[in-house]
Protein backbone atom coordinates (compact mmCIF):
# COMPACT_ATOMS: atom_id res chain seq x y z
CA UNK A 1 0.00 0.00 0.00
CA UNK A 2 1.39 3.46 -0.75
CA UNK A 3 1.76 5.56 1.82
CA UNK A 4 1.89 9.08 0.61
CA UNK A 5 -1.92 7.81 -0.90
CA UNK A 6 -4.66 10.09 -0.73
CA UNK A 7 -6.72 8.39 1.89
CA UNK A 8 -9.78 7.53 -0.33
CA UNK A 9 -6.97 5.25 -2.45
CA UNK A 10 -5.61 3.94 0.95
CA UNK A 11 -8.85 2.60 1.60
CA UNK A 12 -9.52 0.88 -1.68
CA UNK A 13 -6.34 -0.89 -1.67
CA UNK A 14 -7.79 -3.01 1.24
CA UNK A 15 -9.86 -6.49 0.97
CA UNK A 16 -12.84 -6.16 0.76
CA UNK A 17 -13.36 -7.96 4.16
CA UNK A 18 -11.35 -5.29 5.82
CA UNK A 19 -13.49 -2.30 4.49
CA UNK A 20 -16.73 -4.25 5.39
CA UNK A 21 -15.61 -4.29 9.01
CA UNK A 22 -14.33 -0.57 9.37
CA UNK A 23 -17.62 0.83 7.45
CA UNK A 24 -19.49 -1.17 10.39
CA UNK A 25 -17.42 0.64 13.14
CA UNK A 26 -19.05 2.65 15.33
CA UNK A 27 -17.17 5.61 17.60
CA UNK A 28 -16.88 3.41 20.18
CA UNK A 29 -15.55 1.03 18.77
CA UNK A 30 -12.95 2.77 17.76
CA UNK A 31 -12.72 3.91 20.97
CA UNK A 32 -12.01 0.67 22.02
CA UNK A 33 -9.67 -0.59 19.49
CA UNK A 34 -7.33 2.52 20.39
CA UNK A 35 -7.49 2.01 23.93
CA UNK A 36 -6.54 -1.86 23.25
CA UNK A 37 -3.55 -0.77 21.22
CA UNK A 38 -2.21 1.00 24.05
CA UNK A 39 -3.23 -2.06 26.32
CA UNK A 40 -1.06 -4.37 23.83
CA UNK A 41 1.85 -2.10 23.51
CA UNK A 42 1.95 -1.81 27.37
CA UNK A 43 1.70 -5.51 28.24
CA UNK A 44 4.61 -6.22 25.55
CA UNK A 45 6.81 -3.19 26.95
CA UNK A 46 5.89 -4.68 30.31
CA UNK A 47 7.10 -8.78 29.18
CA UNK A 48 10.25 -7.12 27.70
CA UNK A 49 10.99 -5.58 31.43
CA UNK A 50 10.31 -9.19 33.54
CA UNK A 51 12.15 -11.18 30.64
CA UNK A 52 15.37 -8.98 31.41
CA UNK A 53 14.11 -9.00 35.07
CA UNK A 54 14.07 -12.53 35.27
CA UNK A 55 17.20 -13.16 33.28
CA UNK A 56 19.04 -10.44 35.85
CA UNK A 57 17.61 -12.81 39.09
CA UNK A 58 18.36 -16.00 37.88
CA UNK A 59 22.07 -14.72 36.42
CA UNK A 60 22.58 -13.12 39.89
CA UNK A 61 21.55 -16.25 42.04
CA UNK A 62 24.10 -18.42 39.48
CA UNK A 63 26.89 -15.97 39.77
CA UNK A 64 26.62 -15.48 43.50
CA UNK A 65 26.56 -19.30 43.95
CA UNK A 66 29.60 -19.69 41.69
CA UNK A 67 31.29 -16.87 43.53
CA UNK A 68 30.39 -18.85 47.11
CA UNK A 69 31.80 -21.85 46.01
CA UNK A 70 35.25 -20.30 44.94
CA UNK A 71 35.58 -18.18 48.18
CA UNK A 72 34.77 -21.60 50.35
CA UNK A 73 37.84 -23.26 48.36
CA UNK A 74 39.83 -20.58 48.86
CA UNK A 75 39.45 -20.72 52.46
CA UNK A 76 39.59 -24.54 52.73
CA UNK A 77 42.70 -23.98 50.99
CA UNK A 78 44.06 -21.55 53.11
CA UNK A 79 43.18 -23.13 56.55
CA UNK A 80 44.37 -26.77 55.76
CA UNK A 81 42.77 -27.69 59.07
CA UNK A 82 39.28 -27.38 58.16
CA UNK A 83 37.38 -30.81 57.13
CA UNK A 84 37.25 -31.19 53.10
């Protein structure tokens, strides 16, 4: 579809299917479909932030547990007298 179309054309470069459903479109419905635009673009900005969330938990709780580890053999190493 071209963009820098006169609207008119926009419109009649659709299916037919598609200009059936806008013609029946009332103002709230559009209305409606706006504000559930918004909705979807919020809940996917929203998953973006607790995937990287989730990622940053889960990386933390490995790295800390990897750094635990090495400190106990370090001190086990250090202080020969402690039980292995």
């Amino acid at each position: 579809m071209e963009e820098d179309a006169k609207t008119p054309d926009r419109l009649m470069e659709l299916p037919e299917e598609t200009r059936k459903f806008l013609a029946q479109l009332r103002d709230d419905d559009l209305e409606t479909l706006k504000d559930g635009l918004n909705l979807v673009i919020s809940l996917r900005t929203v998953g973006t932030f607790m995937k990287w969330l989730i990622l940053f938990v889960v990386g933390t709780f490995v790295g800390g547990v990897m750094i635990w580890e090495n400190v106990l053999k370090v001190i086990r190493f250090l202080t020969p007298e402690l039980p292995k």
